[in-house]
N, C-alpha and C. Protein backbone atom coordinates (compact mmCIF):
# COMPACT_ATOMS: atom_id res chain seq x y z
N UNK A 1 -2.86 6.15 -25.76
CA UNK A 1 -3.28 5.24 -24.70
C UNK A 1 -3.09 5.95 -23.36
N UNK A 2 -4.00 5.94 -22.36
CA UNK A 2 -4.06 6.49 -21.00
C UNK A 2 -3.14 5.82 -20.29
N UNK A 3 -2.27 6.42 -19.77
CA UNK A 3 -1.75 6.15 -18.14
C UNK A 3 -2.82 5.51 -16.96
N UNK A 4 -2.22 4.21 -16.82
CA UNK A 4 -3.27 3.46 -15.88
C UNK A 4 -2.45 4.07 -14.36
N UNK A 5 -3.60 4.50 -13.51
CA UNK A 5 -3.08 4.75 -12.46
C UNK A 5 -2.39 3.68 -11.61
N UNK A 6 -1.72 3.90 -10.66
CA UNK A 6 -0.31 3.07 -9.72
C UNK A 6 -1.61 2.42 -8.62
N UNK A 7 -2.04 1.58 -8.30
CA UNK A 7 -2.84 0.92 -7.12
C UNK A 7 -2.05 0.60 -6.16
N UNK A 8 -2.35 1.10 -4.97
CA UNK A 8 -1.97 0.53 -3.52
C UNK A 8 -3.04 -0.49 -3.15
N UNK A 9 -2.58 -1.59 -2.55
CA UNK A 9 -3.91 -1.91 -1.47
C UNK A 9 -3.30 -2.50 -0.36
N UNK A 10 -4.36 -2.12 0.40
CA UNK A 10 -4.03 -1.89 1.85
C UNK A 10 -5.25 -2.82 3.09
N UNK A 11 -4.59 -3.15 3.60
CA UNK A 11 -5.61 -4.19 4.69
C UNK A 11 -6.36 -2.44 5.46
N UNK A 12 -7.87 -2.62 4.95
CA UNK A 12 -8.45 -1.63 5.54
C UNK A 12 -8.80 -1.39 7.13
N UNK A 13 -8.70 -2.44 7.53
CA UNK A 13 -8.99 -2.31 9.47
C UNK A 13 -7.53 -2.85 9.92
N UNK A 14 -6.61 -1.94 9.29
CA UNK A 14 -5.33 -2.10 10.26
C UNK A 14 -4.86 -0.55 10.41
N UNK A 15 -4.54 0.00 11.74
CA UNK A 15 -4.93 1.12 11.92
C UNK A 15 -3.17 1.70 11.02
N UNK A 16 -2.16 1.09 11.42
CA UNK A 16 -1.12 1.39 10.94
C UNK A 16 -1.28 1.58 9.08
N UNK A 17 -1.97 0.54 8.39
CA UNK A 17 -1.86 0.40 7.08
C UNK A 17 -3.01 1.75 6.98
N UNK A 18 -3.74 2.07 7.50
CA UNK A 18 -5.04 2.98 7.35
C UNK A 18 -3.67 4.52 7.67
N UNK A 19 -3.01 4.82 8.13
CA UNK A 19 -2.11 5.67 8.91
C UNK A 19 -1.28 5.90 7.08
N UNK A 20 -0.87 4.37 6.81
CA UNK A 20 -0.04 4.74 5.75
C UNK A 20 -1.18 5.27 4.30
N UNK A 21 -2.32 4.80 4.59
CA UNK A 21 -3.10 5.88 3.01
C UNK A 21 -3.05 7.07 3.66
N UNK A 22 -3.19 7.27 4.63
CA UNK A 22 -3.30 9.33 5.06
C UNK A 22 -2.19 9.61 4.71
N UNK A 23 -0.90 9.13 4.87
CA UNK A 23 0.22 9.66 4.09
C UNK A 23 0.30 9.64 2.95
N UNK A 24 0.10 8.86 1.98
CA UNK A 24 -0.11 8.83 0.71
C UNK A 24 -1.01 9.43 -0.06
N UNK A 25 -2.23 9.58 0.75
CA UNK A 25 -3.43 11.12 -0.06
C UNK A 25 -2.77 12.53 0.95
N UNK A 26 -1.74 12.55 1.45
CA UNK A 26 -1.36 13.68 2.07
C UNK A 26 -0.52 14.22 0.87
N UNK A 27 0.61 13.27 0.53
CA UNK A 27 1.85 13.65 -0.27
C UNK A 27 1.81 13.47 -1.68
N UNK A 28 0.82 12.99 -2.01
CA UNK A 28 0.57 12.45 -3.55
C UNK A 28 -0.67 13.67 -3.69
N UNK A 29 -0.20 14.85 -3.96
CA UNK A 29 -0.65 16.42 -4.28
C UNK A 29 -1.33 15.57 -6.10
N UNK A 30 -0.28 14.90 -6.93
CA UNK A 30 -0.56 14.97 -8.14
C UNK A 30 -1.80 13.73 -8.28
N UNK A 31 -2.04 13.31 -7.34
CA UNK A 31 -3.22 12.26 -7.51
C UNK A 31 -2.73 10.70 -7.67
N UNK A 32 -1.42 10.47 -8.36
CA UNK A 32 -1.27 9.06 -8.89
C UNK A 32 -1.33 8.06 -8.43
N UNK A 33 -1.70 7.81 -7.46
CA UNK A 33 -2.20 6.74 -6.63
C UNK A 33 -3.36 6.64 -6.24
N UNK A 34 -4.51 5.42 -6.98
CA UNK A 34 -5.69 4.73 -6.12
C UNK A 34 -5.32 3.67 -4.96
N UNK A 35 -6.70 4.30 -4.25
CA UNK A 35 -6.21 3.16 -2.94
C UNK A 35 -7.52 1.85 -2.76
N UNK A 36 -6.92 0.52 -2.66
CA UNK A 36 -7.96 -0.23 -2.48
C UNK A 36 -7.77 -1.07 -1.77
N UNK A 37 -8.73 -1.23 -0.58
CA UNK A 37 -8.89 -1.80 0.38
C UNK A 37 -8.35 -3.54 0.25
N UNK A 38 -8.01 -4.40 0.94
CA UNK A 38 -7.67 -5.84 0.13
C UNK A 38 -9.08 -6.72 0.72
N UNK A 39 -9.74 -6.46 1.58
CA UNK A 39 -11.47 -6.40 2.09
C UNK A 39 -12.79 -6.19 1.00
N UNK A 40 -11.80 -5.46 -0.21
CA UNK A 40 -12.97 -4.78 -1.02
C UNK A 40 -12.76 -6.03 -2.75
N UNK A 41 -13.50 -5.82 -3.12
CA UNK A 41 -13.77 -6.31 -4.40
C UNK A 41 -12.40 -6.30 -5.52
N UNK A 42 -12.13 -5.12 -5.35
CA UNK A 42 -10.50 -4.75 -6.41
C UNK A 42 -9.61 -5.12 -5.65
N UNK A 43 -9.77 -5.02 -4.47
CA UNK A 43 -8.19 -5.02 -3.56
C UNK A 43 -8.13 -6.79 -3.52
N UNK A 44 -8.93 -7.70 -3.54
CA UNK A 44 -9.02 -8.87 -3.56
C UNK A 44 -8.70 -9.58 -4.79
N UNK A 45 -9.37 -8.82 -5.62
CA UNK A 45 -9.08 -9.43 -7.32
C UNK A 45 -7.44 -8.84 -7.48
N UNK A 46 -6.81 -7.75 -7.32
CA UNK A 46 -5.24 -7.35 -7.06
C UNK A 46 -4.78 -8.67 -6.37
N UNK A 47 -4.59 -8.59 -5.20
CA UNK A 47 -3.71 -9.75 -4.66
C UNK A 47 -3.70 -11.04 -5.35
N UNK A 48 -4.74 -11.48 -5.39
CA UNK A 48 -4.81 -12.73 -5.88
C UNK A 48 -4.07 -12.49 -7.43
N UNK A 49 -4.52 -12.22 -8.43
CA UNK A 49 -3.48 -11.61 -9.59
C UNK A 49 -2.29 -11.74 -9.51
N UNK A 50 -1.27 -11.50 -8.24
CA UNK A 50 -0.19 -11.21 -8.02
C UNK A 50 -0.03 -11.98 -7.43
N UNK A 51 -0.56 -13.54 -6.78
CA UNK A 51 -0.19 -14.13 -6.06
C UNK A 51 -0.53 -14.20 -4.59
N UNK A 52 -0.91 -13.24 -3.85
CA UNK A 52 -1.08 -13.29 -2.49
C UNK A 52 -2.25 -13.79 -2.09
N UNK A 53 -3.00 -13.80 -1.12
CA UNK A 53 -3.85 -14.83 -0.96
C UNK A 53 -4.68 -13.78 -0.52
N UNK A 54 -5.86 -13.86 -1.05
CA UNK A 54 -6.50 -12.13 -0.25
C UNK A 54 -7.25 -12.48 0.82
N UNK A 55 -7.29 -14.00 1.32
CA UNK A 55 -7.64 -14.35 2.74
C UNK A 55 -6.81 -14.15 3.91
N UNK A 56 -5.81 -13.93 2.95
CA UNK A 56 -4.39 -14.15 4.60
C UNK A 56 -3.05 -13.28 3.77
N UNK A 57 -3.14 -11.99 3.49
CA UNK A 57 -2.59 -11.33 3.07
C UNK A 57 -0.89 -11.31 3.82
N UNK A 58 0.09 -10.97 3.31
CA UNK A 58 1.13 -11.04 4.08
C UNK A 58 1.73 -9.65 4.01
N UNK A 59 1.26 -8.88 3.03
CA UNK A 59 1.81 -7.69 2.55
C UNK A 59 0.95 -6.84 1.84
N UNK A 60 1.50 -5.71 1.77
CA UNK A 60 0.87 -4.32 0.91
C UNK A 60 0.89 -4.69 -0.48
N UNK A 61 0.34 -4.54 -1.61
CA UNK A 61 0.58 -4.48 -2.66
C UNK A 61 0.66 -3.21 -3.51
N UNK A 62 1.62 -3.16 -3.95
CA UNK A 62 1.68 -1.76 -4.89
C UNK A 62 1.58 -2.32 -6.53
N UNK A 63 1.05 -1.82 -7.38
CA UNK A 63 0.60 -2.10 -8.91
C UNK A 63 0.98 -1.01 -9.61
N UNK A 64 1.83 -1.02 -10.10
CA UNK A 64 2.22 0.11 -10.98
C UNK A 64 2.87 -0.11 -12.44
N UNK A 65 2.06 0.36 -13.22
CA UNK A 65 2.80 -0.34 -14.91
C UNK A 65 2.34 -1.72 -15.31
N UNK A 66 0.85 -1.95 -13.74
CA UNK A 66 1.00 -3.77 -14.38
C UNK A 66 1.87 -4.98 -13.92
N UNK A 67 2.86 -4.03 -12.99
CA UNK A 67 3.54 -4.91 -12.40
C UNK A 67 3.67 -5.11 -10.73
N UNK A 68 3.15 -6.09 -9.98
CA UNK A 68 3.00 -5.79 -8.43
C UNK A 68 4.52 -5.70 -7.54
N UNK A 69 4.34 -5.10 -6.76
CA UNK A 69 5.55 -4.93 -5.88
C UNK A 69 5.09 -4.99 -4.70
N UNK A 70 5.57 -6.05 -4.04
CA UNK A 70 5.13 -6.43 -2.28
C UNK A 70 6.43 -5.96 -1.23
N UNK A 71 5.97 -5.86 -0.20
CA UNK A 71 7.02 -6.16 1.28
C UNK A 71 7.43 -4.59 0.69
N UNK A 72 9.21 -4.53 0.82
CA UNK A 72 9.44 -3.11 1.02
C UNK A 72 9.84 -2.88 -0.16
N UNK A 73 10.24 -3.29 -1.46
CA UNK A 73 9.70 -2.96 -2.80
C UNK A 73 8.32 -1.73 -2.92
N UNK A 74 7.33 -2.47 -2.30
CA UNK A 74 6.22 -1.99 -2.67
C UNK A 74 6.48 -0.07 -1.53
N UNK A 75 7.18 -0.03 -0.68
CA UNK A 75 6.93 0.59 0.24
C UNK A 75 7.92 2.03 -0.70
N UNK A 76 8.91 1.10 -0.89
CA UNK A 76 10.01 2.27 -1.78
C UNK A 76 9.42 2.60 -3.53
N UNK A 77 9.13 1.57 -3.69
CA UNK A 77 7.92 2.40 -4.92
C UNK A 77 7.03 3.31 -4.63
N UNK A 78 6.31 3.37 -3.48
CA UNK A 78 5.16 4.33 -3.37
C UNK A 78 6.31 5.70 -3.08
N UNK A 79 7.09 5.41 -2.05
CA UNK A 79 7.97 6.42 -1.52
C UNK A 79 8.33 7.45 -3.34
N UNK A 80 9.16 6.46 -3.99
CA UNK A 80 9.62 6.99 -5.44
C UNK A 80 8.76 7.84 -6.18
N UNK A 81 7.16 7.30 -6.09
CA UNK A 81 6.78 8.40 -6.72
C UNK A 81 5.71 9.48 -6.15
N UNK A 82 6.02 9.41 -5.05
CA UNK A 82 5.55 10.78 -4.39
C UNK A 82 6.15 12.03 -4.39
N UNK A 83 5.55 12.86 -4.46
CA UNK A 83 5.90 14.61 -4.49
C UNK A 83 6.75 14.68 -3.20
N UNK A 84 7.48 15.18 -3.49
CA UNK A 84 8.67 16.21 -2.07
C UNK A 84 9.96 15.16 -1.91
N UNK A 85 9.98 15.16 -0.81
CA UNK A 85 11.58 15.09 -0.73
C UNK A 85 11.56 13.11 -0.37
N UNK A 86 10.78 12.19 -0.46
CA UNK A 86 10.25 10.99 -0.39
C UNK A 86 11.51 9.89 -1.23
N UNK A 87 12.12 10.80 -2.56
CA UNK A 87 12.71 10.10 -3.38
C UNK A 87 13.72 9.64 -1.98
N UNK A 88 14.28 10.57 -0.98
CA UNK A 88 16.02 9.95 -0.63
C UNK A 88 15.62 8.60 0.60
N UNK A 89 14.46 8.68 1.41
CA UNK A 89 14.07 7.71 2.12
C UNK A 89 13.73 6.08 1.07
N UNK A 90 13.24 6.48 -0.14
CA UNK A 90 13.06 5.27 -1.61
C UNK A 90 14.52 4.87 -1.52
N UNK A 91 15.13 5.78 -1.70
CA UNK A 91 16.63 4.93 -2.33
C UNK A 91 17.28 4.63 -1.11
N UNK A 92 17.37 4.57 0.15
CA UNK A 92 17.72 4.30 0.82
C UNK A 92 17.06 2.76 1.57
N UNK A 93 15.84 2.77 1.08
CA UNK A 93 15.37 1.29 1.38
C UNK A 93 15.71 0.41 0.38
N UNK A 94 16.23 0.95 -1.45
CA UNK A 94 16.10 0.07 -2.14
C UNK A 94 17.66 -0.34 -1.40
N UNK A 95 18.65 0.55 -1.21
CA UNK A 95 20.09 -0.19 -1.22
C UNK A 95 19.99 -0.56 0.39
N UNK A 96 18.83 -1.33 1.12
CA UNK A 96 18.89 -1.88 2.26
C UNK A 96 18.95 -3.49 1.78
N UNK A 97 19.54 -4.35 1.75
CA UNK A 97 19.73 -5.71 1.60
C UNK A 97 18.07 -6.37 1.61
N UNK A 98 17.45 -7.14 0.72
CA UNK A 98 16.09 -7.44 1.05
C UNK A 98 15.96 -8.59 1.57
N UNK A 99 17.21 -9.35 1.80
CA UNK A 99 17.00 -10.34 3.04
C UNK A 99 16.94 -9.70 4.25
N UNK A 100 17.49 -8.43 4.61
CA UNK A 100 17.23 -8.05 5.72
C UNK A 100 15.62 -7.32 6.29
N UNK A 101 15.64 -6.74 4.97
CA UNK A 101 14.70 -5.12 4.77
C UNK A 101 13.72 -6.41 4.76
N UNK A 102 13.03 -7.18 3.61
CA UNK A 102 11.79 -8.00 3.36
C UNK A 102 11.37 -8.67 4.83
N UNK A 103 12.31 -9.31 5.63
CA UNK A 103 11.87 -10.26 6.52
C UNK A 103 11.34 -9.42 7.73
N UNK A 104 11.96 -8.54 8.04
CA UNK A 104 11.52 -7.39 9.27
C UNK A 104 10.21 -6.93 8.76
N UNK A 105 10.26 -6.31 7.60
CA UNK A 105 8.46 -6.14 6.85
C UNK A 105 7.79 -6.93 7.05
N UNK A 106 8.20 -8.45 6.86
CA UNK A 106 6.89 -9.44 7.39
C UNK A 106 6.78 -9.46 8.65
N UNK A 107 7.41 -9.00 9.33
CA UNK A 107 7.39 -9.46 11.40
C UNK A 107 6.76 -8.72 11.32
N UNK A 108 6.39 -7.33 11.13
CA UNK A 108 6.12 -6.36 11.79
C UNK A 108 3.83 -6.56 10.75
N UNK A 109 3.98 -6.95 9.34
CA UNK A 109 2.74 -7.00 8.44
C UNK A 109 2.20 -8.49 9.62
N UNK A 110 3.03 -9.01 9.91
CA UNK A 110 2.30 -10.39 10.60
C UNK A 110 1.75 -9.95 12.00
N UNK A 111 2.37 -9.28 12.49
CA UNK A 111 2.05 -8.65 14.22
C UNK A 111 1.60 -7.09 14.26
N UNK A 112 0.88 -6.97 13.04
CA UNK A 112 0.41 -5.57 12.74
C UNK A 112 -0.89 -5.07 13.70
N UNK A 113 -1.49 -6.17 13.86
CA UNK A 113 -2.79 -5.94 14.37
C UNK A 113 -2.65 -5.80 16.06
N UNK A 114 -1.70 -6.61 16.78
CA UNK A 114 -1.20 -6.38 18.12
C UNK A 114 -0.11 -5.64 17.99
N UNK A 115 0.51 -4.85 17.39
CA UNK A 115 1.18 -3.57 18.13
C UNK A 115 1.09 -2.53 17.29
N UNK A 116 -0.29 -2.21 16.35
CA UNK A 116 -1.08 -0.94 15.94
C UNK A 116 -2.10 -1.07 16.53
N UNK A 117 -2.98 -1.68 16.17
CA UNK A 117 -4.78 -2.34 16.36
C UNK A 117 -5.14 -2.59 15.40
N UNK A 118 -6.63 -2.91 15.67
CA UNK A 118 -7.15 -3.03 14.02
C UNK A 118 -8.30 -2.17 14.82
N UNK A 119 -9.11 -2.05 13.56
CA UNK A 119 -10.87 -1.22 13.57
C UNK A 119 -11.53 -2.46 13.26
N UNK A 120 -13.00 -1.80 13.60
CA UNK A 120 -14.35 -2.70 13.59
C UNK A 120 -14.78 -2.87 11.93
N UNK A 121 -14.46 -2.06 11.01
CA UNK A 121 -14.70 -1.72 9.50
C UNK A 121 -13.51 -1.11 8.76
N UNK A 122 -13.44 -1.62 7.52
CA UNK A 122 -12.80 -0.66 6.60
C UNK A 122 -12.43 0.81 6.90
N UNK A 123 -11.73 1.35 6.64
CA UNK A 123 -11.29 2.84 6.19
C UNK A 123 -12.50 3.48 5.35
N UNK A 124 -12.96 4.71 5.78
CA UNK A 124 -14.01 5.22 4.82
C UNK A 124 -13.31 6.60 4.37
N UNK A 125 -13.35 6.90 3.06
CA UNK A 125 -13.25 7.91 2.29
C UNK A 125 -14.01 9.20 3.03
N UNK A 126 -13.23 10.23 3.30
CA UNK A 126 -14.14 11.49 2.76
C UNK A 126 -14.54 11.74 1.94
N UNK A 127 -15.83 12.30 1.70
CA UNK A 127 -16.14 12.69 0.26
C UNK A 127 -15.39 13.06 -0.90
N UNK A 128 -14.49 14.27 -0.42
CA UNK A 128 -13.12 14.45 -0.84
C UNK A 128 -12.05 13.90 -1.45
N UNK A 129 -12.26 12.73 -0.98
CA UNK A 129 -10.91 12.12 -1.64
C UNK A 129 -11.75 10.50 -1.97
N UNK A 130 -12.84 10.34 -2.19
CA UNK A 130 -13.27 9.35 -2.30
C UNK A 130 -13.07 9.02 -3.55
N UNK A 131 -12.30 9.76 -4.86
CA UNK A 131 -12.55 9.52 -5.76
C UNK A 131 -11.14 8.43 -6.02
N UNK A 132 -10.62 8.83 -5.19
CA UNK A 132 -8.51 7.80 -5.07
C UNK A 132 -9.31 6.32 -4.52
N UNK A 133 -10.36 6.15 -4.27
CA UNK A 133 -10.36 4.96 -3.80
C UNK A 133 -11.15 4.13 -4.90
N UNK A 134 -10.70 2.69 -4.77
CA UNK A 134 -11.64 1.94 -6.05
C UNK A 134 -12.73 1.38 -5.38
N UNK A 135 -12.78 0.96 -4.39
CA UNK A 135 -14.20 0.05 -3.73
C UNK A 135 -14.50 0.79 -2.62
C-alpha cells in the first residue's frame, strides 16, 4: 500500500499563509508535503472533513496519516517533518502549553489579513513545483 502524502492547506490570498508554503517547498527537499489552497476544491473538501468551516476558516490544516492537525499542532507537525534542523523549533512548540500556544495562533489566523495583507487571487504554482499542489 502507498504512502498517502501529508496535505497542508492554506488560505491562498493571505500573504503570510502564502510566505508559509515558500517555506515548506523551500525545506521539504524530500517532497512530502502537498499544498492546497482552502479556496480550491480539495482544500475545501479537507476542512470541512475535519470540521472547520471552509467559509470562515480559523486555521491551517495539516493531514497527515488521515489524521488533521489544526492551530499550532498543525504548525509543529509540518515543522517535525521537514528536512534540517526544523525538528528542535517542533518540539519546542509541542512542550509550549496549548492553552497558551493555540489561543495566540487564533489572534494572530483571525487578524491575519490586517497585519500581513491579503492578494487579489490565490497563490499560483510555478511550473516547477506545481506538481506539490492539488487544485
Amino acid at each position: 500500500m502507498a504512502h498517502e502524502p501529508d496535505v497542508v492547506v492554506f488560505d491562498g490570498v493571505c500573504v503570510l499563509c502564502s510566505r508559509w508554503v515558500d517555506f515548506i517547498l523551500r525545506h521539504d527537499r524530500a517532497g512530502r508535503f502537498r499544498l492546497a489552497a482552502m479556496q480550491g476544491r480539495h482544500g475545501r473538501a479537507l476542512l470541512a472533513a475535519h470540521g472547520l468551516s471552509p467559509d470562515d476558516p480559523a486555521s491551517l490544516l495539516l493531514v497527515a496519516d488521515g489524521v488533521g492537525h489544526i492551530d499550532t499542532a498543525a504548525i509543529a507537525g509540518v515543522l517535525q517533518r521537514l528536512d534540517g534542523p526544523w525538528r528542535i523549533p517542533s518540539i519546542l512548540l509541542r512542550w509550549t502549553p496549548r492553552w497558551f500556544a493555540d489561543p495566540a495562533y487564533r489572534w494572530v489566523a483571525r487578524h491575519r489579513y490586517r497585519l500581513f495583507g491579503q492578494r487579489d487571487a490565490c497563490r499560483m504554482p510555478d511550473p516547477a513545483e506545481a506538481w506539490r499542489f492539488l487544485d
